[in-house]
PDBML (XML) file of the C-alpha atoms, coordinates in Angstrom:
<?xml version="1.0" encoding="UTF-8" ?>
<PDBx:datablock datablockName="MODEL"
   xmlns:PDBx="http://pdbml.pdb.org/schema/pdbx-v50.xsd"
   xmlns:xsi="http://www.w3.org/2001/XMLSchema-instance"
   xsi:schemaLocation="http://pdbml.pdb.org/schema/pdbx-v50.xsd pdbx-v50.xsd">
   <PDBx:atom_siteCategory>
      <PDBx:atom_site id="1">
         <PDBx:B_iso_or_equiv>0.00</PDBx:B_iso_or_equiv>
         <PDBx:Cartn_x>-181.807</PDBx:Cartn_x>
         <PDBx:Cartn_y>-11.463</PDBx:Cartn_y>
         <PDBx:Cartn_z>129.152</PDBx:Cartn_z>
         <PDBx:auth_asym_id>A</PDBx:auth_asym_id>
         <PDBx:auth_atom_id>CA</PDBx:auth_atom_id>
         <PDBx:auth_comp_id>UNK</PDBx:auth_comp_id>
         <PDBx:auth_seq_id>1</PDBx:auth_seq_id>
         <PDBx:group_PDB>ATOM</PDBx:group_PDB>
         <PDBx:label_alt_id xsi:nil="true" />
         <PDBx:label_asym_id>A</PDBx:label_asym_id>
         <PDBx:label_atom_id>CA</PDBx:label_atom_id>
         <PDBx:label_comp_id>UNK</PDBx:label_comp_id>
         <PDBx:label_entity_id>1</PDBx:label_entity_id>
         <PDBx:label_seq_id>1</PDBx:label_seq_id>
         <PDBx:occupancy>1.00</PDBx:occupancy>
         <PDBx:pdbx_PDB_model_num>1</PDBx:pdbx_PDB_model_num>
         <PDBx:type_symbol>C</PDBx:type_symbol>
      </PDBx:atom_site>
      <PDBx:atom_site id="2">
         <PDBx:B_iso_or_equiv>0.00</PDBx:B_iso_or_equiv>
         <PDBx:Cartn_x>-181.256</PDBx:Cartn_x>
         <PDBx:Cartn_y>-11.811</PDBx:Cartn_y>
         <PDBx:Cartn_z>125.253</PDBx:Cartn_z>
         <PDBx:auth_asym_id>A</PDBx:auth_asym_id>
         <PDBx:auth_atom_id>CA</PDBx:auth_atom_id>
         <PDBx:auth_comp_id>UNK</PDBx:auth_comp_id>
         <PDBx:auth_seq_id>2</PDBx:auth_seq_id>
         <PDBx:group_PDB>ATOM</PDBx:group_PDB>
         <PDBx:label_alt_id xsi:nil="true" />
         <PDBx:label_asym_id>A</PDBx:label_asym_id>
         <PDBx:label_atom_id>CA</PDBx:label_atom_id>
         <PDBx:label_comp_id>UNK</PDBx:label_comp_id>
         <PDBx:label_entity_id>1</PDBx:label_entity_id>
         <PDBx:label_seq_id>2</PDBx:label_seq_id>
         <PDBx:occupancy>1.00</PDBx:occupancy>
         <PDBx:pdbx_PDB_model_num>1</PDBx:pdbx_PDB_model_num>
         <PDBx:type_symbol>C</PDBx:type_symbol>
      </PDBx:atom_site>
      <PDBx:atom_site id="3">
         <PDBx:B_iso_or_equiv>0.00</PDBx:B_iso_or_equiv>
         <PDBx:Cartn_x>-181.872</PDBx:Cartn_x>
         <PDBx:Cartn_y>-14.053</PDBx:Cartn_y>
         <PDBx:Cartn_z>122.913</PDBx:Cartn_z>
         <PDBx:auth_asym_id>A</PDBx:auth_asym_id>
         <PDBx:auth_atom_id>CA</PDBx:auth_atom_id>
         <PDBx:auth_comp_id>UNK</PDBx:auth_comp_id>
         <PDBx:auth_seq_id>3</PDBx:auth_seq_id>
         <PDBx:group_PDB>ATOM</PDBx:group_PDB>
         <PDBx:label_alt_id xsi:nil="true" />
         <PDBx:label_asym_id>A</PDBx:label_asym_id>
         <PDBx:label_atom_id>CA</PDBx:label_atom_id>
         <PDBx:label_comp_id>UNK</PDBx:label_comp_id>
         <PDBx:label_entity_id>1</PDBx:label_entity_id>
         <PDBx:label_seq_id>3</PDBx:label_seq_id>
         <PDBx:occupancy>1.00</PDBx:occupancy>
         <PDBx:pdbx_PDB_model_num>1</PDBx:pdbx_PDB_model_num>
         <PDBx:type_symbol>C</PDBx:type_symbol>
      </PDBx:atom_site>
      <PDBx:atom_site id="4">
         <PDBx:B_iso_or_equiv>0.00</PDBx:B_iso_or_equiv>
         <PDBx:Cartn_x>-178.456</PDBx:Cartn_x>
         <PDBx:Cartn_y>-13.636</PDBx:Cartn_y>
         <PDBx:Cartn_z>121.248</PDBx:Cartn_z>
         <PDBx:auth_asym_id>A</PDBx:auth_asym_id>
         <PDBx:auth_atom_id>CA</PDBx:auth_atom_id>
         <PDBx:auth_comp_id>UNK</PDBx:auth_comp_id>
         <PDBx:auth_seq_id>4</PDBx:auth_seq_id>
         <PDBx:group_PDB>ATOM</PDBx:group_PDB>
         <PDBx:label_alt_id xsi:nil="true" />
         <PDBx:label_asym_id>A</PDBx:label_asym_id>
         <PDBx:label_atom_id>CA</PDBx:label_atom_id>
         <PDBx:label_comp_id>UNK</PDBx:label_comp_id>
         <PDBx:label_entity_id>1</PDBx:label_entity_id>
         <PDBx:label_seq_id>4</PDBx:label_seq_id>
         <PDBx:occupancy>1.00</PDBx:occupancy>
         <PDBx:pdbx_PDB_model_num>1</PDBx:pdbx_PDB_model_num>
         <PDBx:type_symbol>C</PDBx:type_symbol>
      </PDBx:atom_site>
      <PDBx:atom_site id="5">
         <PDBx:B_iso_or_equiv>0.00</PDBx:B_iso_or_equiv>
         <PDBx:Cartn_x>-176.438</PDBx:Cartn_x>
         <PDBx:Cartn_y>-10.981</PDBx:Cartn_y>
         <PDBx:Cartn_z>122.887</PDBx:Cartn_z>
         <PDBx:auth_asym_id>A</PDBx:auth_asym_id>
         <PDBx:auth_atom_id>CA</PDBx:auth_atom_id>
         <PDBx:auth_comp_id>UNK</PDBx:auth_comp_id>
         <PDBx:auth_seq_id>5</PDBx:auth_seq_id>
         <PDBx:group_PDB>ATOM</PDBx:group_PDB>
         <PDBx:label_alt_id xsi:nil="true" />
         <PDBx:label_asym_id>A</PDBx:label_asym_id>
         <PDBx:label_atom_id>CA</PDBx:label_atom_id>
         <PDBx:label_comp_id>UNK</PDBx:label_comp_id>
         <PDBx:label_entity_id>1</PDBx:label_entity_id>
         <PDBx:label_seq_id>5</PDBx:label_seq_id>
         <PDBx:occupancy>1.00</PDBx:occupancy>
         <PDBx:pdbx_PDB_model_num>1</PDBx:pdbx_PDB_model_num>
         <PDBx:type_symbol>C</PDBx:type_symbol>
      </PDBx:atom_site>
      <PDBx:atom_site id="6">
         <PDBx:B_iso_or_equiv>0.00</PDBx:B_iso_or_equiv>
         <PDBx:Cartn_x>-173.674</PDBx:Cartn_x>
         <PDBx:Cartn_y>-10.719</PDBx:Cartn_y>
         <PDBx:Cartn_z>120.542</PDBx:Cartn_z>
         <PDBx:auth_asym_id>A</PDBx:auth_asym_id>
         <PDBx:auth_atom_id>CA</PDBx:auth_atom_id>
         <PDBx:auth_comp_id>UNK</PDBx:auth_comp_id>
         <PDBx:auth_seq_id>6</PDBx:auth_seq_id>
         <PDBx:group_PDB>ATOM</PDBx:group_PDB>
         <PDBx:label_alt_id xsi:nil="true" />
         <PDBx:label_asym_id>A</PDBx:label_asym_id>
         <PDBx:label_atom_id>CA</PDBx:label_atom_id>
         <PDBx:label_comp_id>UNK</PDBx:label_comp_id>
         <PDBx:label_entity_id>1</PDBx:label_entity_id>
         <PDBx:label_seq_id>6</PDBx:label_seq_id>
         <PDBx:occupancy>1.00</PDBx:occupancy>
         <PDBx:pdbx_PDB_model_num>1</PDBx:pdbx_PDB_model_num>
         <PDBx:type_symbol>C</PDBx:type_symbol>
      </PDBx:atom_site>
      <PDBx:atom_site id="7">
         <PDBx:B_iso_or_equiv>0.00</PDBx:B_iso_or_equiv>
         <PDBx:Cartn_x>-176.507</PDBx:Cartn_x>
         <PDBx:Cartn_y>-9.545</PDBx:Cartn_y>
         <PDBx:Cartn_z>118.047</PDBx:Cartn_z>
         <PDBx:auth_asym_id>A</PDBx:auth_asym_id>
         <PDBx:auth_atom_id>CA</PDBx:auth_atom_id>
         <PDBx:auth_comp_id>UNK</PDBx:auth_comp_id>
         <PDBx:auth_seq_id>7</PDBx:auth_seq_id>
         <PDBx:group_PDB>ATOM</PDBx:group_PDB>
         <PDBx:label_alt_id xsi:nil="true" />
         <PDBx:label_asym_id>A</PDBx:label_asym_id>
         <PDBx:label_atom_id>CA</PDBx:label_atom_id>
         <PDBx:label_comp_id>UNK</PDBx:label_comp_id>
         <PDBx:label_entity_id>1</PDBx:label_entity_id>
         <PDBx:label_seq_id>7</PDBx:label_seq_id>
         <PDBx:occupancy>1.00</PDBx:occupancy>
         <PDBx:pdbx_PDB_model_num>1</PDBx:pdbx_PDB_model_num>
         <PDBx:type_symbol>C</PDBx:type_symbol>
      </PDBx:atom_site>
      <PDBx:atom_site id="8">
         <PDBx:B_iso_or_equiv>0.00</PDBx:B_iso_or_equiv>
         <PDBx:Cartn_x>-178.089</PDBx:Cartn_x>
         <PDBx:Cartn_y>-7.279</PDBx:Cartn_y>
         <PDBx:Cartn_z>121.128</PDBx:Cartn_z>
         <PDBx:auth_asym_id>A</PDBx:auth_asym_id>
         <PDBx:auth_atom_id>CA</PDBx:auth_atom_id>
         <PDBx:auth_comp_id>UNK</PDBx:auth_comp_id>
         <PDBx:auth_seq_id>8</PDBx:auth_seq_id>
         <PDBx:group_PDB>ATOM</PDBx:group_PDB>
         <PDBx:label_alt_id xsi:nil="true" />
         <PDBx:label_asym_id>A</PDBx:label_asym_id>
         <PDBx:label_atom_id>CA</PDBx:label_atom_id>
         <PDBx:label_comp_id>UNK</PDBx:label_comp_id>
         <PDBx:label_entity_id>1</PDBx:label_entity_id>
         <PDBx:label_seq_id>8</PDBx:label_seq_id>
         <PDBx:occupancy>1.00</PDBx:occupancy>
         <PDBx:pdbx_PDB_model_num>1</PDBx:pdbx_PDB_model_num>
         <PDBx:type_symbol>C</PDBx:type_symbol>
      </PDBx:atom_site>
      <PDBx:atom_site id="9">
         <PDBx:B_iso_or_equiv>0.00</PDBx:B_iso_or_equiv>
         <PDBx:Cartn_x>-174.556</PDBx:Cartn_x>
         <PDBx:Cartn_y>-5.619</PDBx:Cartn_y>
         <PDBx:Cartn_z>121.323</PDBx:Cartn_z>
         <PDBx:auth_asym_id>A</PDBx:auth_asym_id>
         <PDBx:auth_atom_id>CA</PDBx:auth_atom_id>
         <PDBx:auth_comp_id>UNK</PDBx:auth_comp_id>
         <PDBx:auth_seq_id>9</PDBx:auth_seq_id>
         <PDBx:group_PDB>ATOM</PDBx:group_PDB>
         <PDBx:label_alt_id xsi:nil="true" />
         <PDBx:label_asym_id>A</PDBx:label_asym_id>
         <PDBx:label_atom_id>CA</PDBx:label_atom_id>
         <PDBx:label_comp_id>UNK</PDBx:label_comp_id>
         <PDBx:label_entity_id>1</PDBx:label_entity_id>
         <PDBx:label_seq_id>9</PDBx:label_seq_id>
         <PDBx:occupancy>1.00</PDBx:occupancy>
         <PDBx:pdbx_PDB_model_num>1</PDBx:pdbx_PDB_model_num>
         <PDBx:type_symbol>C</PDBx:type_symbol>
      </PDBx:atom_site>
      <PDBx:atom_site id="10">
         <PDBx:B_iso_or_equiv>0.00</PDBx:B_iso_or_equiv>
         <PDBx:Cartn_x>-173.813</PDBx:Cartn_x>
         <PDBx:Cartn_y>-4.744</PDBx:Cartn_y>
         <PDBx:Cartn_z>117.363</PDBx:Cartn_z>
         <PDBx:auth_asym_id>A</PDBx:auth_asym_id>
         <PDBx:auth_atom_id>CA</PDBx:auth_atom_id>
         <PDBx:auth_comp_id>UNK</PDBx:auth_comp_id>
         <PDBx:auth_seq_id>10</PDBx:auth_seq_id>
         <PDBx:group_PDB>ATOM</PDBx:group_PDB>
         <PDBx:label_alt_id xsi:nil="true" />
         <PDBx:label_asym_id>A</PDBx:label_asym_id>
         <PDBx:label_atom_id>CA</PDBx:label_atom_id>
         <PDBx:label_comp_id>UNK</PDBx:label_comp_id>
         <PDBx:label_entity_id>1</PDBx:label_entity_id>
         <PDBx:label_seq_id>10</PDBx:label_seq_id>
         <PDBx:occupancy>1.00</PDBx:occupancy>
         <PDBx:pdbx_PDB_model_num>1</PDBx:pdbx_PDB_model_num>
         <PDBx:type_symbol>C</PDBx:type_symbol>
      </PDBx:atom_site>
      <PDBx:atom_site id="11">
         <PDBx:B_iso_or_equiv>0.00</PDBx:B_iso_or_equiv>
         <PDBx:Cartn_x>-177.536</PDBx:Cartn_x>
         <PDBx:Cartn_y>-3.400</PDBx:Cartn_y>
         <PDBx:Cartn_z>117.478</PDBx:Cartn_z>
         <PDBx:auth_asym_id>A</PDBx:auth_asym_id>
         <PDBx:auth_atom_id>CA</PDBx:auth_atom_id>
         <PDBx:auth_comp_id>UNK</PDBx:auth_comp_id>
         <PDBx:auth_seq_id>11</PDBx:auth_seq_id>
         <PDBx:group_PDB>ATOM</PDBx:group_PDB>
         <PDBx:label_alt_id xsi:nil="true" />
         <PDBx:label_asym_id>A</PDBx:label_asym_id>
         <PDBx:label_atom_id>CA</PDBx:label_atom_id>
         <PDBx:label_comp_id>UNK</PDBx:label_comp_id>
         <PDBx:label_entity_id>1</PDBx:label_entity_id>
         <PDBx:label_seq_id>11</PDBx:label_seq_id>
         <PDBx:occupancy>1.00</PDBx:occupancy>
         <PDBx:pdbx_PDB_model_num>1</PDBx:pdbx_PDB_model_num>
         <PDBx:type_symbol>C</PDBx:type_symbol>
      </PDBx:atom_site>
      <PDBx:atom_site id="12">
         <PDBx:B_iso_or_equiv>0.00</PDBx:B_iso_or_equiv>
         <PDBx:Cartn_x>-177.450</PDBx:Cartn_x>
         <PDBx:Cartn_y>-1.529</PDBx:Cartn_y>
         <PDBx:Cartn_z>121.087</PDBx:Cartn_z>
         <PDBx:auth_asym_id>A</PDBx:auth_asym_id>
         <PDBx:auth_atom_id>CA</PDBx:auth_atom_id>
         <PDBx:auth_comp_id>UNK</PDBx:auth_comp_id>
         <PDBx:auth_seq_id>12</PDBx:auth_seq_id>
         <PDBx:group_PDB>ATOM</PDBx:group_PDB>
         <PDBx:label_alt_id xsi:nil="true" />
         <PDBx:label_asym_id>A</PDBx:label_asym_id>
         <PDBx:label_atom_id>CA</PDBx:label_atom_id>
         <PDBx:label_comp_id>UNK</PDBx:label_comp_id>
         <PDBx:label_entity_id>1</PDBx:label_entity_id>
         <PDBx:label_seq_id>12</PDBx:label_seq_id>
         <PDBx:occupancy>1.00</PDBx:occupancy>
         <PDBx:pdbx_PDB_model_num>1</PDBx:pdbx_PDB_model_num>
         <PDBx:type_symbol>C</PDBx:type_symbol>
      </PDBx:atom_site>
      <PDBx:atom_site id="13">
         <PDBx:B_iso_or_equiv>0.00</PDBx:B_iso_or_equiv>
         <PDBx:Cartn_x>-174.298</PDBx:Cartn_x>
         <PDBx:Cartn_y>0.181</PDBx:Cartn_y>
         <PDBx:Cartn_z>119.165</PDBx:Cartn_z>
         <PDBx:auth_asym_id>A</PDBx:auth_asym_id>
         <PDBx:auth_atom_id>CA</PDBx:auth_atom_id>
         <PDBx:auth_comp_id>UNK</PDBx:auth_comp_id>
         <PDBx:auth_seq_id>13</PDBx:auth_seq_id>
         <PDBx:group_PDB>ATOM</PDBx:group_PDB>
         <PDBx:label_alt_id xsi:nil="true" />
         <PDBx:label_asym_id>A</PDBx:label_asym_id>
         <PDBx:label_atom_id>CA</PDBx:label_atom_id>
         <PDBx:label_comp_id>UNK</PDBx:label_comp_id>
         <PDBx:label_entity_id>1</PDBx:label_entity_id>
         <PDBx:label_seq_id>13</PDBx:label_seq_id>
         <PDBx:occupancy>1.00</PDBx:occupancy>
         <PDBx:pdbx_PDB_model_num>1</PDBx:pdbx_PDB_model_num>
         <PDBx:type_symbol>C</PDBx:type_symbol>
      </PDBx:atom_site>
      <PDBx:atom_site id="14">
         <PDBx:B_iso_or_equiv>0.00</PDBx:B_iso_or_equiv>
         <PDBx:Cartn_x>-175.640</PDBx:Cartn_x>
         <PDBx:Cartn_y>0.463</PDBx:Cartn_y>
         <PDBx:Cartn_z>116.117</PDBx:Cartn_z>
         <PDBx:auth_asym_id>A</PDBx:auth_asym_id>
         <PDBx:auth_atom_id>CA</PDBx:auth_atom_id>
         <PDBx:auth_comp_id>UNK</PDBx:auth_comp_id>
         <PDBx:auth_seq_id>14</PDBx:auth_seq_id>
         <PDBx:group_PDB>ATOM</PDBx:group_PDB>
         <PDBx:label_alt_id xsi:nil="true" />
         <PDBx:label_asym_id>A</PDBx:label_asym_id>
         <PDBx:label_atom_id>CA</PDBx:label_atom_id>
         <PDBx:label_comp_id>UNK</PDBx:label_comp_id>
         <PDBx:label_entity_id>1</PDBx:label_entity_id>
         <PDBx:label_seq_id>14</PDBx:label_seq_id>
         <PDBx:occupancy>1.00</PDBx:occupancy>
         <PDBx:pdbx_PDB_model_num>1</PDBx:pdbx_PDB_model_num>
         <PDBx:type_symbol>C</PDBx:type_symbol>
      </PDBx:atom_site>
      <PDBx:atom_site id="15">
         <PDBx:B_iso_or_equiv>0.00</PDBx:B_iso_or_equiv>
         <PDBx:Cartn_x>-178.988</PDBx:Cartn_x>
         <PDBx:Cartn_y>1.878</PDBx:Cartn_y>
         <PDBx:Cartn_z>117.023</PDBx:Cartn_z>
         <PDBx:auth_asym_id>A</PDBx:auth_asym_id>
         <PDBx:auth_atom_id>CA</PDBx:auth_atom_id>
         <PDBx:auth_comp_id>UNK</PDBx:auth_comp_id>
         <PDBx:auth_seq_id>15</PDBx:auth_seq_id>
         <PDBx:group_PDB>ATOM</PDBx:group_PDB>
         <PDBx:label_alt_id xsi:nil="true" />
         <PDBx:label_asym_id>A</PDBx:label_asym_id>
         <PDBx:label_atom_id>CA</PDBx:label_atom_id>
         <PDBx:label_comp_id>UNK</PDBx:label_comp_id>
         <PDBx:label_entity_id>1</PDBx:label_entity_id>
         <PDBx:label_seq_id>15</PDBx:label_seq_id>
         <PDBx:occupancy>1.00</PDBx:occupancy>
         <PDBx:pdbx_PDB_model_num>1</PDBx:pdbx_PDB_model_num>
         <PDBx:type_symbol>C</PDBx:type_symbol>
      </PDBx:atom_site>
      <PDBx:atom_site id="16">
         <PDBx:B_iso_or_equiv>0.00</PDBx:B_iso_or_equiv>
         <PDBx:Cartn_x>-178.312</PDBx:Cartn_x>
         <PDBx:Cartn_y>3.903</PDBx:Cartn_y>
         <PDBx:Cartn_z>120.467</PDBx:Cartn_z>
         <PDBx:auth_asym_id>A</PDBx:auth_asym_id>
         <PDBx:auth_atom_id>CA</PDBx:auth_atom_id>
         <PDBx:auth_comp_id>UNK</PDBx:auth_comp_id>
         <PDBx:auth_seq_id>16</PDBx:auth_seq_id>
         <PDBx:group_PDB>ATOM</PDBx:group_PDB>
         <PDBx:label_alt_id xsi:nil="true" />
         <PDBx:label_asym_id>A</PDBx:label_asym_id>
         <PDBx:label_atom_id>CA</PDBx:label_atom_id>
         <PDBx:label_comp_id>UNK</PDBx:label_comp_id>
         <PDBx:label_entity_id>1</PDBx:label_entity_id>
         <PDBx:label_seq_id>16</PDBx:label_seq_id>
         <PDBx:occupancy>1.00</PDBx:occupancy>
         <PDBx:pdbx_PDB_model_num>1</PDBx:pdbx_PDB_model_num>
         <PDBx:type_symbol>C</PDBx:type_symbol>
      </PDBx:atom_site>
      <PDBx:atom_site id="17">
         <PDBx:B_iso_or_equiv>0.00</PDBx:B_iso_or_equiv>
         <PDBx:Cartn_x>-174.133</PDBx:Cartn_x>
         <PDBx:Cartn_y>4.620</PDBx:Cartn_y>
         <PDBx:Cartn_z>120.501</PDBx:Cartn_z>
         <PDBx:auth_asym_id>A</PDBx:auth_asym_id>
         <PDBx:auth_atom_id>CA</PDBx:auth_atom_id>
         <PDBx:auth_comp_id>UNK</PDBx:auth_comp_id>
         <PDBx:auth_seq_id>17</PDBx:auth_seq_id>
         <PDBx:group_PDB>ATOM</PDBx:group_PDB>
         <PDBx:label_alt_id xsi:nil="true" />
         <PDBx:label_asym_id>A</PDBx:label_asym_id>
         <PDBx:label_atom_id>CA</PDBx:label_atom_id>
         <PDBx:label_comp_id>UNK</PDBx:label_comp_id>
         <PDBx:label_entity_id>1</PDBx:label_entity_id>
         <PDBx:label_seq_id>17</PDBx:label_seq_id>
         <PDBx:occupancy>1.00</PDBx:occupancy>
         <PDBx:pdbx_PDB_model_num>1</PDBx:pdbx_PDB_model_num>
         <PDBx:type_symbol>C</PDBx:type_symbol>
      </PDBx:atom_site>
      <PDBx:atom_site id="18">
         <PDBx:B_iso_or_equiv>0.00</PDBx:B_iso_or_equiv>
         <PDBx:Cartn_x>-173.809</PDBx:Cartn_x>
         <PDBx:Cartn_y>2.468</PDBx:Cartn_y>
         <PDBx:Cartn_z>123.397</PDBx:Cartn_z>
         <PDBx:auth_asym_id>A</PDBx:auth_asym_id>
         <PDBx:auth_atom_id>CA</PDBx:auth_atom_id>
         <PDBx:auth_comp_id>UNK</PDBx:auth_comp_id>
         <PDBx:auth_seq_id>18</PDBx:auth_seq_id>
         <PDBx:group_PDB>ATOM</PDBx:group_PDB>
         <PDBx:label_alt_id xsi:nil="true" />
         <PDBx:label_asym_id>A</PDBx:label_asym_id>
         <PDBx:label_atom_id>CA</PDBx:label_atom_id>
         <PDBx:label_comp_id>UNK</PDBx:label_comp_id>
         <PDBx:label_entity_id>1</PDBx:label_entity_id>
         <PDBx:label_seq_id>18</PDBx:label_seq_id>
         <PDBx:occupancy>1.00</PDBx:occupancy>
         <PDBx:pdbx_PDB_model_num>1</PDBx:pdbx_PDB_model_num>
         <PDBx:type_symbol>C</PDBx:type_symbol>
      </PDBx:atom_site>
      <PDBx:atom_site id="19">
         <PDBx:B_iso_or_equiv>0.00</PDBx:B_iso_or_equiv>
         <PDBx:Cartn_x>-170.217</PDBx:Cartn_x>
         <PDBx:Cartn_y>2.117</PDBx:Cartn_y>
         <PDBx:Cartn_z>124.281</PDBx:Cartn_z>
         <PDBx:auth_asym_id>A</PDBx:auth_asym_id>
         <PDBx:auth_atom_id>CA</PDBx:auth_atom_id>
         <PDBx:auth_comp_id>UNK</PDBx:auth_comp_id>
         <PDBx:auth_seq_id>19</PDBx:auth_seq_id>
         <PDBx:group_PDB>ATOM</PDBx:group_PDB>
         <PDBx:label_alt_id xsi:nil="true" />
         <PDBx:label_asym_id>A</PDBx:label_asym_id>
         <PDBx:label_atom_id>CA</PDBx:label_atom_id>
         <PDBx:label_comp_id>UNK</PDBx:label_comp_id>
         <PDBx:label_entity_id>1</PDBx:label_entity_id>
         <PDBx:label_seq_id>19</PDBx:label_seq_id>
         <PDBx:occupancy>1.00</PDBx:occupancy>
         <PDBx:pdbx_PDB_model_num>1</PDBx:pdbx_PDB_model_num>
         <PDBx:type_symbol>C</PDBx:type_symbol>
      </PDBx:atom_site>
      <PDBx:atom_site id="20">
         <PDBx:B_iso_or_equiv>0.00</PDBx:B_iso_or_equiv>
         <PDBx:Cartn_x>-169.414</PDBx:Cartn_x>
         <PDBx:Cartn_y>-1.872</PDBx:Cartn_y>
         <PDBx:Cartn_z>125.886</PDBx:Cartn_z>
         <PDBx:auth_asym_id>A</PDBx:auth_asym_id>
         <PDBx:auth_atom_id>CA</PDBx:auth_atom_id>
         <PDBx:auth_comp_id>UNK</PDBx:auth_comp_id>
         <PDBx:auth_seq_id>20</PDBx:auth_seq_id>
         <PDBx:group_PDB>ATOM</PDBx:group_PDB>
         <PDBx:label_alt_id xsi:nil="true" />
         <PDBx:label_asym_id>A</PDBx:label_asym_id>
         <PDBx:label_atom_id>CA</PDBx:label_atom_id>
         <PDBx:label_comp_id>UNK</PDBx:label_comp_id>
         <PDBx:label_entity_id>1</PDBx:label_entity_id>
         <PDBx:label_seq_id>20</PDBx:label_seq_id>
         <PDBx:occupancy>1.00</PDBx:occupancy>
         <PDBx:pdbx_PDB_model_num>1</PDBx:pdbx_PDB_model_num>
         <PDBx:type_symbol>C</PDBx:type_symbol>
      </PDBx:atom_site>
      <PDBx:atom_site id="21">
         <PDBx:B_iso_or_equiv>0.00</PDBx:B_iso_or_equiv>
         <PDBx:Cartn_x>-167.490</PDBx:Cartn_x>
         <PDBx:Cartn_y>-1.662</PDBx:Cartn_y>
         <PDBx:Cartn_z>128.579</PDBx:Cartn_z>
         <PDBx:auth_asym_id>A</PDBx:auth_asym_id>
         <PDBx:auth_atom_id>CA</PDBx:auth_atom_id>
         <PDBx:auth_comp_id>UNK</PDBx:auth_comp_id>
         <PDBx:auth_seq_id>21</PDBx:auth_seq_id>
         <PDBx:group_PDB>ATOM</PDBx:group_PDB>
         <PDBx:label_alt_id xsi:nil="true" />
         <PDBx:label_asym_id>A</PDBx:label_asym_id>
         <PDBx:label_atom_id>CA</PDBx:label_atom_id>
         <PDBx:label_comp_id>UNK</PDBx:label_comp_id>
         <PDBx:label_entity_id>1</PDBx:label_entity_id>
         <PDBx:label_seq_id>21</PDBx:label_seq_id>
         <PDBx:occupancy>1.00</PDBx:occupancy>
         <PDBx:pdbx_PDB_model_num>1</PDBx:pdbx_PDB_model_num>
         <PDBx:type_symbol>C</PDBx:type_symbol>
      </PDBx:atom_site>
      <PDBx:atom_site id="22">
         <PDBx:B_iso_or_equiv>0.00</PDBx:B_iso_or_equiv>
         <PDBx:Cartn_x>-166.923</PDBx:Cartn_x>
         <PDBx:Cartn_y>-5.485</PDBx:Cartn_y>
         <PDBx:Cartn_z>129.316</PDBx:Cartn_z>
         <PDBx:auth_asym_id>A</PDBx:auth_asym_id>
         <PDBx:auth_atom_id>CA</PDBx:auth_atom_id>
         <PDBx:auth_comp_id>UNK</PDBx:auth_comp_id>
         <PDBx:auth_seq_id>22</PDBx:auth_seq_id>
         <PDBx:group_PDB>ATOM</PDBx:group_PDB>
         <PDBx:label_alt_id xsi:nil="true" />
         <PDBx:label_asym_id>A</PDBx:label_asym_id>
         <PDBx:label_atom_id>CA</PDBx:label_atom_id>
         <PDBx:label_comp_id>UNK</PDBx:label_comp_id>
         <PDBx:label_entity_id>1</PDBx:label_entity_id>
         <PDBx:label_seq_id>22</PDBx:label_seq_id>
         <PDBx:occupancy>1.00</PDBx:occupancy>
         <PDBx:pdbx_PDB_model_num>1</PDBx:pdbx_PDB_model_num>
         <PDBx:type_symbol>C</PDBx:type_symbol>
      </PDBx:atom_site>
      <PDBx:atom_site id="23">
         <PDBx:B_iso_or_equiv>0.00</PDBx:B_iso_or_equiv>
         <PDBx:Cartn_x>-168.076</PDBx:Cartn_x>
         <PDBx:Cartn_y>-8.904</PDBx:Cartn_y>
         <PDBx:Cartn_z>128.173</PDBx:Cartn_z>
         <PDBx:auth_asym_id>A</PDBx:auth_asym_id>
         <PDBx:auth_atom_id>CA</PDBx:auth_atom_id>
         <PDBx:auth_comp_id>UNK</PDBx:auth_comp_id>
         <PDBx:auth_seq_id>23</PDBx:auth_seq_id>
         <PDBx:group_PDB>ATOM</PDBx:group_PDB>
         <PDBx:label_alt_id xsi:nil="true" />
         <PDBx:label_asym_id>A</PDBx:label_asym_id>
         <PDBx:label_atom_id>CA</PDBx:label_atom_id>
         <PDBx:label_comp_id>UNK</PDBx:label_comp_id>
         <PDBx:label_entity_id>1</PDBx:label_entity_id>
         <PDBx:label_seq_id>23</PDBx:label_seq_id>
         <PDBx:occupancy>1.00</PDBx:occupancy>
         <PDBx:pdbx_PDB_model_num>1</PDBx:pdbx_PDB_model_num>
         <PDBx:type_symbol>C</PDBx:type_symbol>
      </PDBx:atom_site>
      <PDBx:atom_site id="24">
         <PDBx:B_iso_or_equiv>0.00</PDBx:B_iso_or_equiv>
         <PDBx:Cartn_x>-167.571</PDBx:Cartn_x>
         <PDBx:Cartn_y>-12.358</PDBx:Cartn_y>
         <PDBx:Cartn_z>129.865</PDBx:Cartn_z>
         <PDBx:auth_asym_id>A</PDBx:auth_asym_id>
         <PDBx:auth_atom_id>CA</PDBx:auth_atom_id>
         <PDBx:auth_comp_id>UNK</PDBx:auth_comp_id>
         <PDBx:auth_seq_id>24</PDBx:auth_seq_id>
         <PDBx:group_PDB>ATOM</PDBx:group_PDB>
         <PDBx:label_alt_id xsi:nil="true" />
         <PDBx:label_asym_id>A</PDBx:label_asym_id>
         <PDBx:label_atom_id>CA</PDBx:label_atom_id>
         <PDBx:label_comp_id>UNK</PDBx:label_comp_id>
         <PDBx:label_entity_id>1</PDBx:label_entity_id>
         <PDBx:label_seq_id>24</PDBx:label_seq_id>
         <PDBx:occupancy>1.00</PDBx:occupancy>
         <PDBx:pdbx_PDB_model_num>1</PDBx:pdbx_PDB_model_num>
         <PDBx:type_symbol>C</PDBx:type_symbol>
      </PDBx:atom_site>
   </PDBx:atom_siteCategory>
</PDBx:datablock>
């Protein structure tokens, strides 16, 4: 649970490389 997940996203990306695989 995030506080702003659009933000967690860009940094999870950013930071780690994550790749999203889906958003609702």
């Amino acid at each position: 649970s995030v506080h702003d997940a659009r933000k967690a996203l860009d940094y999870y990306q950013a930071a780690f490389g994550a790749v999203e695989m889906m958003r609702w």
